[in-house]
Structures are given as structure tokens and as C-alpha cells.
C-alpha atoms as a PDB file:
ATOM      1  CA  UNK A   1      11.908   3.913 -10.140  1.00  0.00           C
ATOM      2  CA  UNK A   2      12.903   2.826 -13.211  1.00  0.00           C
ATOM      3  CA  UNK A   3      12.010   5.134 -16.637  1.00  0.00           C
ATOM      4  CA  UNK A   4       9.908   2.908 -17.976  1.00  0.00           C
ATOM      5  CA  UNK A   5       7.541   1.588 -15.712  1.00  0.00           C
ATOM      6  CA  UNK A   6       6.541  -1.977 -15.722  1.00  0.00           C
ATOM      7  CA  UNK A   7       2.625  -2.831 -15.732  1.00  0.00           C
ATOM      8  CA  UNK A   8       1.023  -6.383 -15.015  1.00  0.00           C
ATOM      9  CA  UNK A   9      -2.158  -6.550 -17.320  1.00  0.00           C
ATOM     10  CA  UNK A  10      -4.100  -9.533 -15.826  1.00  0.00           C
ATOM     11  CA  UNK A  11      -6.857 -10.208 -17.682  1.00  0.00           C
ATOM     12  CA  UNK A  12      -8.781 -13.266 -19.325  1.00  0.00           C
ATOM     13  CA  UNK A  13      -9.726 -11.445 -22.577  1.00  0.00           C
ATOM     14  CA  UNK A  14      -6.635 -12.454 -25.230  1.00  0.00           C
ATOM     15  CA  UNK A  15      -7.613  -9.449 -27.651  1.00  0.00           C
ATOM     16  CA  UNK A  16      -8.328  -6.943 -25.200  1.00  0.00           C
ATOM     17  CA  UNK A  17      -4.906  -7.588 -23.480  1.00  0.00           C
ATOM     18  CA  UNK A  18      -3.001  -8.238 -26.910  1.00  0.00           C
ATOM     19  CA  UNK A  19      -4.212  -4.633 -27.661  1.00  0.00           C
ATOM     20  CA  UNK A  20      -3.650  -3.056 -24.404  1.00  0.00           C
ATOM     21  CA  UNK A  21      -0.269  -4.375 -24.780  1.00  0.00           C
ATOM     22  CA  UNK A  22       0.829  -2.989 -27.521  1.00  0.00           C
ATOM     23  CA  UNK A  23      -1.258   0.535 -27.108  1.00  0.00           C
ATOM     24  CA  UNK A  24       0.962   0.862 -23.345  1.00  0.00           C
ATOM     25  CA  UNK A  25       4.285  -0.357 -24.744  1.00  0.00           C
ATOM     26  CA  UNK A  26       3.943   1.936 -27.476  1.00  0.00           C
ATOM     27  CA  UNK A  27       3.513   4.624 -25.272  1.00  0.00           C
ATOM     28  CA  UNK A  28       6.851   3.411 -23.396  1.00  0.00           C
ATOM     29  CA  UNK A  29       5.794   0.770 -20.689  1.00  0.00           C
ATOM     30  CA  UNK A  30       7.365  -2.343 -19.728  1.00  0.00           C
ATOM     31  CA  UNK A  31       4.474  -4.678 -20.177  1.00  0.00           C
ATOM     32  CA  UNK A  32       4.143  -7.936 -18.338  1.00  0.00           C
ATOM     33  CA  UNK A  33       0.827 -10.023 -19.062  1.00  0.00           C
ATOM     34  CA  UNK A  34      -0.932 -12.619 -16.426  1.00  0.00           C
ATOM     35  CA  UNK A  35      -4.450 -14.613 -18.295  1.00  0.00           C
ATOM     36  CA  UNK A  36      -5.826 -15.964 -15.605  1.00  0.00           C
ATOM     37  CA  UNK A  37      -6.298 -15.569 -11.532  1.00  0.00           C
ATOM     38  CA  UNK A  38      -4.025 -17.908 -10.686  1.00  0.00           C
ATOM     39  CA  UNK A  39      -1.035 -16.258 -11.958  1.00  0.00           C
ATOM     40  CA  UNK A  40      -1.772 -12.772 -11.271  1.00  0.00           C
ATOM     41  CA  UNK A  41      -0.174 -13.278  -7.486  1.00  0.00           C
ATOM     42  CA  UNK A  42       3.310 -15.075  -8.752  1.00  0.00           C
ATOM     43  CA  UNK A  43       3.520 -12.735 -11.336  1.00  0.00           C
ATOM     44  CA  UNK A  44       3.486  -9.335  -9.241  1.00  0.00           C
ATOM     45  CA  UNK A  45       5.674 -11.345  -6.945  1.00  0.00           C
ATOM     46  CA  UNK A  46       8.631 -12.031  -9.310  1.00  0.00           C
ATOM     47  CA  UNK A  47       7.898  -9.450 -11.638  1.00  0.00           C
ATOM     48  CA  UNK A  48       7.563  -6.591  -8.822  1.00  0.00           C
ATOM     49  CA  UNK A  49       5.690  -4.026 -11.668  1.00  0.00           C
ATOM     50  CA  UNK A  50       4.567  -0.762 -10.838  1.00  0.00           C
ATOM     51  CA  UNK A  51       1.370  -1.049 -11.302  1.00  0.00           C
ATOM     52  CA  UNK A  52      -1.481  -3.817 -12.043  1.00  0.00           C
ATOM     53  CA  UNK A  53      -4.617  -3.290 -14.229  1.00  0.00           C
ATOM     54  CA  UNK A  54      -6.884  -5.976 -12.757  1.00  0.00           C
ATOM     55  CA  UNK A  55      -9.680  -7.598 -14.219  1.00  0.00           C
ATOM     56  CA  UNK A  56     -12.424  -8.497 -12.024  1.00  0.00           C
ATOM     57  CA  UNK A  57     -13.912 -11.525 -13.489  1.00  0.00           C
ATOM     58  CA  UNK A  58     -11.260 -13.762 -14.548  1.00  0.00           C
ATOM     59  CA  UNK A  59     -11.441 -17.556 -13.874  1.00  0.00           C
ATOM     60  CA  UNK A  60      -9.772 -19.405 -10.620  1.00  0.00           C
ATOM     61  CA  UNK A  61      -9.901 -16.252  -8.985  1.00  0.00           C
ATOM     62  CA  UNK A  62     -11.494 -12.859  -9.040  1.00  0.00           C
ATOM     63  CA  UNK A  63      -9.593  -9.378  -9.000  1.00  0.00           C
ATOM     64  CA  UNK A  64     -11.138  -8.764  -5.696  1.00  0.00           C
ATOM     65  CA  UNK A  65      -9.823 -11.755  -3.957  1.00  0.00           C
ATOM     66  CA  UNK A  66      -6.427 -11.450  -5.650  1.00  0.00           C
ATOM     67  CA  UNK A  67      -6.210  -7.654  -4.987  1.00  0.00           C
ATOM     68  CA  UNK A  68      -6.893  -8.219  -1.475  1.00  0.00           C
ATOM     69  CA  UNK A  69      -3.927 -11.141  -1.653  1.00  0.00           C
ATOM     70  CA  UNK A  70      -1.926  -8.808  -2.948  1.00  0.00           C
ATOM     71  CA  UNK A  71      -2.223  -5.803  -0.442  1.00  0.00           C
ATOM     72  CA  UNK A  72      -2.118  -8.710   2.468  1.00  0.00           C
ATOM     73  CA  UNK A  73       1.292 -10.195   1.628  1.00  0.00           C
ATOM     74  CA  UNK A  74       3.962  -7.639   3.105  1.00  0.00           C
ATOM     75  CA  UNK A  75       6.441  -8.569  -0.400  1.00  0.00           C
ATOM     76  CA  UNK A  76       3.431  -7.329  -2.452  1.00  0.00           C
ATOM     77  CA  UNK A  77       1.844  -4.416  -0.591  1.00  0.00           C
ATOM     78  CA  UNK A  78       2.816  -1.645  -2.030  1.00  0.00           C
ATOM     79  CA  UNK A  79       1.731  -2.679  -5.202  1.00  0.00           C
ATOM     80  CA  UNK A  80      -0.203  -0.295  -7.247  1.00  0.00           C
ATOM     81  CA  UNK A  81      -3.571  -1.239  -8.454  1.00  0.00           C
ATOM     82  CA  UNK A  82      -5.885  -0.055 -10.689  1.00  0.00           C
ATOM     83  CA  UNK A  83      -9.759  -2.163 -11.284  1.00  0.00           C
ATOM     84  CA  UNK A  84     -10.094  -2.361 -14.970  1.00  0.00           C
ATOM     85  CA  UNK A  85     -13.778  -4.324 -15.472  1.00  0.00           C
ATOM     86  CA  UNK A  86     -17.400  -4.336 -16.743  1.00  0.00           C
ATOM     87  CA  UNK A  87     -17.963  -4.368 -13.423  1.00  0.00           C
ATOM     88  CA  UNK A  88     -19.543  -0.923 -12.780  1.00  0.00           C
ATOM     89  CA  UNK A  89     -22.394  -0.590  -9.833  1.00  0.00           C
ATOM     90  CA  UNK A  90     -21.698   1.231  -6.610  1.00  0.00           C
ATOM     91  CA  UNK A  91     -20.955  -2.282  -4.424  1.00  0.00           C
ATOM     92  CA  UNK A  92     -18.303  -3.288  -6.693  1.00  0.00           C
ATOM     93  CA  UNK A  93     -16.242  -0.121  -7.013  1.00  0.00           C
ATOM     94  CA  UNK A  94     -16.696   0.115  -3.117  1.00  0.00           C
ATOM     95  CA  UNK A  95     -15.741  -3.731  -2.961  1.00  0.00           C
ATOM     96  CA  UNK A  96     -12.713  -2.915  -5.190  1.00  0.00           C
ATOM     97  CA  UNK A  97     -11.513   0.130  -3.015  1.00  0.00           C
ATOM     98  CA  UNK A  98     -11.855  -1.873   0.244  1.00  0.00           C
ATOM     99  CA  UNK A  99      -9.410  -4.963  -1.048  1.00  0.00           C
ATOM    100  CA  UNK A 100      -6.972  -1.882  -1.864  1.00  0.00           C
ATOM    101  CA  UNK A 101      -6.998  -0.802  -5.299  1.00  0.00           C
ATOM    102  CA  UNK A 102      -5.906   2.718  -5.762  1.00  0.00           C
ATOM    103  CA  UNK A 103      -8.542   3.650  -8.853  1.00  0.00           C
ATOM    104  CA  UNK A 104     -11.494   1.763 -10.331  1.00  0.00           C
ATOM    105  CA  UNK A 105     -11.812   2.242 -13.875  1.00  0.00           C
ATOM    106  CA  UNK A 106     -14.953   0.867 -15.651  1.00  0.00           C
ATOM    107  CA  UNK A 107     -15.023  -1.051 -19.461  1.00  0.00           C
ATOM    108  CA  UNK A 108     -16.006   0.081 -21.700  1.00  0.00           C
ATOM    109  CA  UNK A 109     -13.174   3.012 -21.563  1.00  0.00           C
ATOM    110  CA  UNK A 110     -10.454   4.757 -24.020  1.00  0.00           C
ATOM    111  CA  UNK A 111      -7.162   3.709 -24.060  1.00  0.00           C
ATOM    112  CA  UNK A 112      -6.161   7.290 -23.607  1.00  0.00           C
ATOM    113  CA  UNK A 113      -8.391   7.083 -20.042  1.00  0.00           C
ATOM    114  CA  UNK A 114      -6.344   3.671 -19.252  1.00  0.00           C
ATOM    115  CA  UNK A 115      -2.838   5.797 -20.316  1.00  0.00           C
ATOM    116  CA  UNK A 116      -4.165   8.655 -17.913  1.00  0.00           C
ATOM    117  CA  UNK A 117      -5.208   6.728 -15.072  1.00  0.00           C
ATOM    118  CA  UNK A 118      -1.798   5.045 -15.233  1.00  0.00           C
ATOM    119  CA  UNK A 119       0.238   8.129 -15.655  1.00  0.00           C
ATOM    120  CA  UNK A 120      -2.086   9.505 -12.214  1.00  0.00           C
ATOM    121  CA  UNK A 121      -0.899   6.429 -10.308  1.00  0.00           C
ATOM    122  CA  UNK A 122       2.844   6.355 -11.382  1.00  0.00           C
ATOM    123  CA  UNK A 123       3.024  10.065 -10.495  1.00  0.00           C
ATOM    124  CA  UNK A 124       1.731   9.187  -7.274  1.00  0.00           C
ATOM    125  CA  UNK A 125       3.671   6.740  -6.702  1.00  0.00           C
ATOM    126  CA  UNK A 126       6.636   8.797  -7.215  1.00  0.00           C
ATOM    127  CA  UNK A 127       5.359  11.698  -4.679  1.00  0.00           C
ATOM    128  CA  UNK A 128       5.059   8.611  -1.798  1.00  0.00           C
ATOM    129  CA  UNK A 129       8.412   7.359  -2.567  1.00  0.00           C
ATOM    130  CA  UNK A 130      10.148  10.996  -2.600  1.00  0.00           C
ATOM    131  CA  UNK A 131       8.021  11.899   0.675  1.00  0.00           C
ATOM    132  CA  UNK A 132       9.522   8.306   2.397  1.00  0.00           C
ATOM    133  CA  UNK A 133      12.801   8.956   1.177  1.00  0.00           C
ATOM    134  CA  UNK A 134      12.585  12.843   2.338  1.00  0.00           C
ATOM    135  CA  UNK A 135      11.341  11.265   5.957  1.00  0.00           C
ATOM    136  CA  UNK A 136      14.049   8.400   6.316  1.00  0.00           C
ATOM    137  CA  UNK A 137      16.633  11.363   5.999  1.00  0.00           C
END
């Protein structure tokens, strides 16, 4: 895994994702930015980041449908994903876990919650890639 981990922020708010931007590459990550459901898919195809902060409501396409697109394809599976919405009763986090994202995180939140929930996943990550690499031996 590379040292500075690449993130897909796909979400249809232009200042929230400007600022997101800048707040995660200024603490170190590779930032790669999708606006709109459509492109969220091609983009964490050729982009292959390390994880994706996923907005639910976004137009063409919702997070849930794309997240389950995403943990369907076999290229994409392994993707990390992290909910990042308004989107905050029971049903949807549930709705969110079953298409395969690994956290839920609800707006309004601190970036320093987004930096942690990130820095949970990536270290994750790493354990499940040591552990397969530790098995294949």
C-alpha cells in the first residue's frame, strides 16, 4: 500500500468536497474527487483508491446503489467504503451496511471524526492485507 493513501470523495456538495479536499490532503492523502453518481463507479475503477467517502444522495445515482455496484464487480470489491450523509435513521445505516460499506458516518460531523474514521479503515485494511499475504505463504 502506498504511503499516502488515495481517497475518492464522491459527493454532490462543491464546498463541502472543496473543503474536505484540502482538510485530507493536508493531512497527507492522495485525494481524487467524483460530483455526481455516475462517475463514482469509473472513478474507483481507474483510480483503484483506498478508500471511498460516499454520499448518499447524489443525483443519477444514490451511494447505496453505487456501493452495492461497487462491492458486486470482482475489479472493485475490495474497495473500502465509508457512508458519509445526512442520512442518519436506523434503515439507512442498516441499508448502507448491507450494500457493503465498512462504516457509516453521519453529517453533520468533524473533520477530525472523518480523519479518524479513515485512519480506522486504512489500518484495517492493512491488517487484511498482511493476514492474506501471511496465509498465501
Amino acid at each position: 500500500m502506498d504511503t499516502n493513501p488515495k481517497i475518492l470523495i464522491a459527493d454532490d456538495d462543491d464546498d463541502f468536497r472543496e473543503m474536505l479536499s484540502v482538510f485530507l490532503s493536508g493531512e497527507g492523502y492522495r485525494i481524487v474527487e467524483a460530483r455526481d453518481g455516475a462517475e463514482v463507479f469509473d472513478k474507483a475503477l481507474n483510480e483503484m483508491p483506498d478508500v471511498i467517502l460516499l454520499d448518499v444522495m447524489m443525483p443519477s445515482r444514490s451511494g447505496f446503489e453505487i456501493c452495492r455496484e461497487i462491492k458486486a464487480d470482482k475489479r472493485t470489491r475490495t474497495s473500502n467504503i465509508i457512508m458519509l450523509t445526512v442520512k442518519d435513521s436506523l434503515p439507512d445505516k442498516l441499508t448502507g451496511y448491507v450494500a457493503g460499506a465498512q462504516r457509516y458516518l453521519c453529517k453533520p460531523c468533524s473533520l477530525e471524526d472523518i480523519n479518524d474514521c479513515l485512519q480506522a479503515v486504512l489500518r484495517q485494511r492493512r491488517l487484511t492485507q498482511m493476514q492474506y499475504d501471511q496465509d498465501m505463504k
